[in-house]
Protein backbone atom coordinates (compact mmCIF):
# COMPACT_ATOMS: atom_id res chain seq x y z
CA UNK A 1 63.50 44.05 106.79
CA UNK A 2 66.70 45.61 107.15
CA UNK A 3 69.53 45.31 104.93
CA UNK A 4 71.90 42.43 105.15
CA UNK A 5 75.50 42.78 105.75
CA UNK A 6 78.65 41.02 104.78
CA UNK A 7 81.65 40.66 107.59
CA UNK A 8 84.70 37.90 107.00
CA UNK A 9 82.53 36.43 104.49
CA UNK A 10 79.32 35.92 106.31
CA UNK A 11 76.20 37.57 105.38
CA UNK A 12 74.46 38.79 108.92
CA UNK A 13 70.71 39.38 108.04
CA UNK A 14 69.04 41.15 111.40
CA UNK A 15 65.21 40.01 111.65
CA UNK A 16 63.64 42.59 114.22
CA UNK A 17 60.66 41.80 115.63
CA UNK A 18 58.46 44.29 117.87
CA UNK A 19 56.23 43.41 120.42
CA UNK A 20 53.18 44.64 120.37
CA UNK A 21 52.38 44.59 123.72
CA UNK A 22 54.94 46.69 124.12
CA UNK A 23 56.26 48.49 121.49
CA UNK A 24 59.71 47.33 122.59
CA UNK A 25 62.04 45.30 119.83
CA UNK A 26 63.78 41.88 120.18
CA UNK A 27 66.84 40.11 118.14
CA UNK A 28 66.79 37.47 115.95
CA UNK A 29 69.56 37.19 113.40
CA UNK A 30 70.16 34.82 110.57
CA UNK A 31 74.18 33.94 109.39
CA UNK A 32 74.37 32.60 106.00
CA UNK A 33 77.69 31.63 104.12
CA UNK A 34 78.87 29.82 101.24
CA UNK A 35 80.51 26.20 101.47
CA UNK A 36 82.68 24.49 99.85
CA UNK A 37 80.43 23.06 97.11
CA UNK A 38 79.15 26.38 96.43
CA UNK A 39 75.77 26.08 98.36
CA UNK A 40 74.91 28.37 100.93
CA UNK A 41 74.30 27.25 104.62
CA UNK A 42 72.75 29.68 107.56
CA UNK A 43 71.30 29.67 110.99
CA UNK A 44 69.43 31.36 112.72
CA UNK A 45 70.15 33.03 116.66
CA UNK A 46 68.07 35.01 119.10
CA UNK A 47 69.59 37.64 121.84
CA UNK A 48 67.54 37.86 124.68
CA UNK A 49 66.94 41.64 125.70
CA UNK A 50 64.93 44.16 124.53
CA UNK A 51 65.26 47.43 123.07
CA UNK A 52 63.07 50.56 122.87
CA UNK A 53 64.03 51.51 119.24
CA UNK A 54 64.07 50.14 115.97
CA UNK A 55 67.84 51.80 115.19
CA UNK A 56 69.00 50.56 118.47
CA UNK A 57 67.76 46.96 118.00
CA UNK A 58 69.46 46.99 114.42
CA UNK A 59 72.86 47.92 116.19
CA UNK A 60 72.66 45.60 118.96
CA UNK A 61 71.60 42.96 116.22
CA UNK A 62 74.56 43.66 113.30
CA UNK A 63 77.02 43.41 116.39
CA UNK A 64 75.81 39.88 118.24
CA UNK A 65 76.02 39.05 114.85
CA UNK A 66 80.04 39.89 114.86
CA UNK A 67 80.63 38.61 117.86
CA UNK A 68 79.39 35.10 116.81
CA UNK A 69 81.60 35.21 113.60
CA UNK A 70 84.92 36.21 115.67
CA UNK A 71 83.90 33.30 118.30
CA UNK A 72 82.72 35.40 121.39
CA UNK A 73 79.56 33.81 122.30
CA UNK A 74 79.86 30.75 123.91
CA UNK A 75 77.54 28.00 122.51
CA UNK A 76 77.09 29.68 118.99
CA UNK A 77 79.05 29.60 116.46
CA UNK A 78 79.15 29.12 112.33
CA UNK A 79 80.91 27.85 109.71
């Protein structure tokens, strides 16, 4: 699994899986964060697309993950 990172107090956590039929990989992310009573919420997104490498996927996957803590992609958010 690759390594988790922290942005603005989120942790983004990409999940990568590859297809088999195709070698090709496809985005799932989990967003955790602490709340108020010190327990830790997350959830869990998808990006459609596909991606021919493992490094590439990991990119595309840390940044959807940005872009749904800063509030650019409509119908996800967190927090």
């Amino acid at each position: 699994m690759t390594k988790a990172l922290t942005y603005k107090g989120f942790t983004i956590q990409p999940a990568l899986r590859q297809l088999v039929d195709t070698g090709q990989w496809e985005l799932n992310v989990f967003i955790s964060w602490a709340t108020e009573d010190d327990d830790e919420d997350s959830r869990h997104f998808v990006k459609t697309g596909r991606y021919a490498s493992e490094d590439e996927a990991t990119v595309q996957c840390i940044t959807y993950g940005q872009q749904i803590v800063d509030g650019q992609v409509p119908g996800s958010s967190v927090g």
